[in-house]
C-alpha atoms as a PDB file:
ATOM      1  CA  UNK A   1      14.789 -14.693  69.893  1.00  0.00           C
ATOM      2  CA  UNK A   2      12.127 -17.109  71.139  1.00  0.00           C
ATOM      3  CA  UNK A   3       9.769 -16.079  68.327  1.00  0.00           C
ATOM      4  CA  UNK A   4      11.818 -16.732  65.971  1.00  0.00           C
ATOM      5  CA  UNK A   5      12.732 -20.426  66.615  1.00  0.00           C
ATOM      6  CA  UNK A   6       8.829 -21.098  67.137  1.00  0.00           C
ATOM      7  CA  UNK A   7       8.682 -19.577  63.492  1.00  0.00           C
ATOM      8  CA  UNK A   8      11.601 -22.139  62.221  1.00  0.00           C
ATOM      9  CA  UNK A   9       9.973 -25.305  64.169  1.00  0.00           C
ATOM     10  CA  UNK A  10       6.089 -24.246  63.387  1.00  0.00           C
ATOM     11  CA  UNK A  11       7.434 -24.121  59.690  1.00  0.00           C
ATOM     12  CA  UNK A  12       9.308 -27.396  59.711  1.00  0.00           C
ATOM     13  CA  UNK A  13       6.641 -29.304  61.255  1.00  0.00           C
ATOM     14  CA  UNK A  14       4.412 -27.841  58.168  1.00  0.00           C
ATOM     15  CA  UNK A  15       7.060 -29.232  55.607  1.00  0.00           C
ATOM     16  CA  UNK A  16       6.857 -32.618  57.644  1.00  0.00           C
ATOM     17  CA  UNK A  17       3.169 -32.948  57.446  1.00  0.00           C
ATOM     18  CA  UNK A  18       3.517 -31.707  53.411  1.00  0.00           C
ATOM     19  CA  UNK A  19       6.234 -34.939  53.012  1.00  0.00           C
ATOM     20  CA  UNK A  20       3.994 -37.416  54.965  1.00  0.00           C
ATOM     21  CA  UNK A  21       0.971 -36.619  52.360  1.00  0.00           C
ATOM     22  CA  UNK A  22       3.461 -37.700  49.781  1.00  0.00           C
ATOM     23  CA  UNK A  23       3.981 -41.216  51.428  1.00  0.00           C
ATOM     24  CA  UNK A  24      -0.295 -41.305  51.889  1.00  0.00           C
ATOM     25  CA  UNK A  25      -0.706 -39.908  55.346  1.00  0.00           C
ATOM     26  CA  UNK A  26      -3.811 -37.117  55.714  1.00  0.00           C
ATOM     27  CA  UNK A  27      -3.363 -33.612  55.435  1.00  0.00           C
ATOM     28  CA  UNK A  28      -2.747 -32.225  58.887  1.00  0.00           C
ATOM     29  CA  UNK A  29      -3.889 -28.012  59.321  1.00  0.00           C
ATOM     30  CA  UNK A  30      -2.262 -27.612  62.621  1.00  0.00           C
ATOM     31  CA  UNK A  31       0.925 -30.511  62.817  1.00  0.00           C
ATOM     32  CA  UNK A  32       2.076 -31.276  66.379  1.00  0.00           C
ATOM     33  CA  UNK A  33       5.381 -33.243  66.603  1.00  0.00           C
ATOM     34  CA  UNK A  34       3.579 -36.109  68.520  1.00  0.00           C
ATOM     35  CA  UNK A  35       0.784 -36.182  66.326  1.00  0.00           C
ATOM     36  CA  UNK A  36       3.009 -36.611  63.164  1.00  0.00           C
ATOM     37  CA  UNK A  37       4.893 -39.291  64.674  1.00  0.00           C
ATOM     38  CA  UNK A  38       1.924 -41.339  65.440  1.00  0.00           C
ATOM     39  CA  UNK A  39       0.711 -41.155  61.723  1.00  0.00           C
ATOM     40  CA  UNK A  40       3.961 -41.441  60.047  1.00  0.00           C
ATOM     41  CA  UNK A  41       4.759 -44.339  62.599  1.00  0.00           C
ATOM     42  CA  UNK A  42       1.275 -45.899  61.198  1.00  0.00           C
ATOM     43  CA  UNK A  43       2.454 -45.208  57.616  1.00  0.00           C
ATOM     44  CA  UNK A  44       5.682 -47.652  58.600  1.00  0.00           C
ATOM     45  CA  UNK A  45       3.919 -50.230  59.460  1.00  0.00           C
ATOM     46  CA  UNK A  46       2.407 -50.331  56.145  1.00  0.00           C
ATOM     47  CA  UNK A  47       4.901 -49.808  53.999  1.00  0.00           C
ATOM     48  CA  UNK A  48       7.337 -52.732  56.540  1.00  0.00           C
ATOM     49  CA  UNK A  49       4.555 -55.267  55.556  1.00  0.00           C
ATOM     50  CA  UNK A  50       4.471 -54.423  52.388  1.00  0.00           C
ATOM     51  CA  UNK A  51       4.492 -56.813  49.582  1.00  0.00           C
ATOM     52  CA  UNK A  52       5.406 -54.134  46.624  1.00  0.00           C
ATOM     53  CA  UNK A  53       9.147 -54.954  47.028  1.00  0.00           C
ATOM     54  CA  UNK A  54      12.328 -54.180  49.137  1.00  0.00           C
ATOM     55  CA  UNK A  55      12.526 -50.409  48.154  1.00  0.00           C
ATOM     56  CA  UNK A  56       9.067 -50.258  49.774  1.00  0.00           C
ATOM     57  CA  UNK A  57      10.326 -51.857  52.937  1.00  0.00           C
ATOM     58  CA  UNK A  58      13.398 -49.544  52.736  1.00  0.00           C
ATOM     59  CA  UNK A  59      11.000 -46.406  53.212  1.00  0.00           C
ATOM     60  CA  UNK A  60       9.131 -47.905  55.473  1.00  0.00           C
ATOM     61  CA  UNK A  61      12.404 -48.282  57.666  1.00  0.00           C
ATOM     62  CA  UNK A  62      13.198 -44.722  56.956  1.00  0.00           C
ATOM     63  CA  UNK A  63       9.406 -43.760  57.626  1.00  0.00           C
ATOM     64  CA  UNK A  64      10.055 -45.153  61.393  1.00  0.00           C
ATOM     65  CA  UNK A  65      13.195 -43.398  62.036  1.00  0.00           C
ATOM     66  CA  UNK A  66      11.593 -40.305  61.082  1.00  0.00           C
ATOM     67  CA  UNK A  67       8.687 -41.010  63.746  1.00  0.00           C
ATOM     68  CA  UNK A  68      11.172 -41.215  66.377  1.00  0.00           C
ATOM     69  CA  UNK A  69      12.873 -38.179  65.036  1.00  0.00           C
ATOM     70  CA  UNK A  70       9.424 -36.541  65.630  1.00  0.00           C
ATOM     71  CA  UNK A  71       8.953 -38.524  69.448  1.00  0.00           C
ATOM     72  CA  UNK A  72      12.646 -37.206  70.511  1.00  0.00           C
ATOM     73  CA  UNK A  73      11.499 -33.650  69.415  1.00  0.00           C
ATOM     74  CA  UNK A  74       8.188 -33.990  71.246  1.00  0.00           C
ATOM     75  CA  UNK A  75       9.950 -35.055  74.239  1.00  0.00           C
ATOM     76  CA  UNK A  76      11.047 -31.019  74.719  1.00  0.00           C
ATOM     77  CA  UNK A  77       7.752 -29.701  74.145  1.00  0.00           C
ATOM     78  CA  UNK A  78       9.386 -26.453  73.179  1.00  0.00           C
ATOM     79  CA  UNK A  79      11.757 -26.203  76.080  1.00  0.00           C
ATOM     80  CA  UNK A  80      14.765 -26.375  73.946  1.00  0.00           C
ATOM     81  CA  UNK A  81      13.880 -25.367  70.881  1.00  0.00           C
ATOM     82  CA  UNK A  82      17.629 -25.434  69.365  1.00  0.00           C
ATOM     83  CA  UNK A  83      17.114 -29.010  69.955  1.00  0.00           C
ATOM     84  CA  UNK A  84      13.634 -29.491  69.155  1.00  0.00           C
ATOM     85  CA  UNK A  85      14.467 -27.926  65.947  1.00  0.00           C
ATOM     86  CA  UNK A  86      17.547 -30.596  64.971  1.00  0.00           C
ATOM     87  CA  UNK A  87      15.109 -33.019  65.525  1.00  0.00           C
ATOM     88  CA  UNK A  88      12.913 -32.022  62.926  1.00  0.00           C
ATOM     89  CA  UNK A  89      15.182 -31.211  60.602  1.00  0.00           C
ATOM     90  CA  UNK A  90      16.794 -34.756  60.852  1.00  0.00           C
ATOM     91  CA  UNK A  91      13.344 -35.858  60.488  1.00  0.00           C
ATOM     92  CA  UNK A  92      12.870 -34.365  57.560  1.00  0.00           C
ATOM     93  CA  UNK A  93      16.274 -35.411  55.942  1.00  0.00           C
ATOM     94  CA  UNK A  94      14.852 -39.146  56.793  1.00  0.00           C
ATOM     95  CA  UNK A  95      11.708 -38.713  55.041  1.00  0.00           C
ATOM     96  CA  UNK A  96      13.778 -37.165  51.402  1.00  0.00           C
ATOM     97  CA  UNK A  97      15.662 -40.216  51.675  1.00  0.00           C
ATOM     98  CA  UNK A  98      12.290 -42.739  52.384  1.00  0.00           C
ATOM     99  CA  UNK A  99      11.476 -40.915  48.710  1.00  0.00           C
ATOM    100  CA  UNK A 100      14.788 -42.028  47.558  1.00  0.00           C
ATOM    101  CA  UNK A 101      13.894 -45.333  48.002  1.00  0.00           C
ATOM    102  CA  UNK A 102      10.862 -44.746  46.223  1.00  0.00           C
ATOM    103  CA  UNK A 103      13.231 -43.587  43.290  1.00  0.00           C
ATOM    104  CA  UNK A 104      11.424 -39.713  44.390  1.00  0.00           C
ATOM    105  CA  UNK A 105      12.587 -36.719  45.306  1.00  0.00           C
ATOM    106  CA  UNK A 106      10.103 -36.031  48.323  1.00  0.00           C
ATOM    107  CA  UNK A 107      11.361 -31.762  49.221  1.00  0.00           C
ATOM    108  CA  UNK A 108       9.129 -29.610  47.148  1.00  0.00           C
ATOM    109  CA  UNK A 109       9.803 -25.787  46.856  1.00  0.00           C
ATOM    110  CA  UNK A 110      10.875 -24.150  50.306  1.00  0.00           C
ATOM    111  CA  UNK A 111       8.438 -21.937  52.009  1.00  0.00           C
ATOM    112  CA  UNK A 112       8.789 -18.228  52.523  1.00  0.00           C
ATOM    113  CA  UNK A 113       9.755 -19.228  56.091  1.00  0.00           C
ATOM    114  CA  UNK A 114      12.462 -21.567  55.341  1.00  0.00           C
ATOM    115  CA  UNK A 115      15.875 -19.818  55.463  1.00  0.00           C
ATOM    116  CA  UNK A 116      18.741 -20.427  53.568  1.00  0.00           C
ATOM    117  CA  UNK A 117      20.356 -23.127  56.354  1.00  0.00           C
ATOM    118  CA  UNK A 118      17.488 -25.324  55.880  1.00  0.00           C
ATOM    119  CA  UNK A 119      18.065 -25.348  52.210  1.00  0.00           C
ATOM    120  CA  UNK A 120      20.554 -27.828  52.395  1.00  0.00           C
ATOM    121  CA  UNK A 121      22.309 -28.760  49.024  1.00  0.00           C
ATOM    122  CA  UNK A 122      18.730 -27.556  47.241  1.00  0.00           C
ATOM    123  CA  UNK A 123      15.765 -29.921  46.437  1.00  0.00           C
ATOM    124  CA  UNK A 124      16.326 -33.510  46.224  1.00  0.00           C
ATOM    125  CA  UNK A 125      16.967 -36.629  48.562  1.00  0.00           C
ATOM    126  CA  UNK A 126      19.563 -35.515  50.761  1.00  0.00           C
ATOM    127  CA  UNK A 127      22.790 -37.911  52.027  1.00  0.00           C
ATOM    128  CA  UNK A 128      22.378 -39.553  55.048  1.00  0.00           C
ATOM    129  CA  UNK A 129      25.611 -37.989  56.274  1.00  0.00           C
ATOM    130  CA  UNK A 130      25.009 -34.718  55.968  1.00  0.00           C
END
């Protein structure tokens, strides 16, 4: 059973580090949660001081809550990987809707690994409440 949650969190921090490209971050081969919160937390910055407008700032906002999506999953370091795993996945919700702001829908196709709970209501900027 342990396998497969590595194989749901390895493949969610992949689809993290594919969303973060889209917002300018570098590609990242081998994503660790830490190590994509430290870039997308960079990327905030940027985008918070910002002079291209208020949708800008908006994702930058979103781009920082994301981060500390990312630092709360690092904090199990694969302990808890039930949790580790909502984590990311509420990370990655928070990045589709940073895209919204950006008048973008950031979730590309799924990956052969993705099952059908993390499809959500299919590709597009997802609601903040769900």
């Amino acid at each position: 059973m342990t396998v497969w949650w590595v194989g749901r969190r390895d493949a969610a921090l992949v689809r993290i580090a594919e969303r973060m490209v889209f917002f300018g971050g570098e590609p990242v081969e081998d994503p660790g949660a830490a190590e994509l919160a430290d870039a997308l937390a960079d990327l905030a910055v940027e985008y918070v001081a910002s002079a291209r407008g208020d949708a800008v700032r908006r994702a930058g906002a979103f781009l920082e809550e994301a981060a500390g999506e990312l630092r709360r999953a690092d904090r199990f370091r694969g302990t808890l990987l039930p949790v580790v795993l909502r984590h990311l996945r509420r990370a990655e919700v928070v990045l589709d809707e940073a895209g919204g702001c950006l008048g973008t829908a950031v979730r590309g196709p799924l990956s052969p690994a993705a099952g059908v709970a993390d499809r959500g209501a299919g590709s597009g900027v997802v609601s903040r409440g769900e």
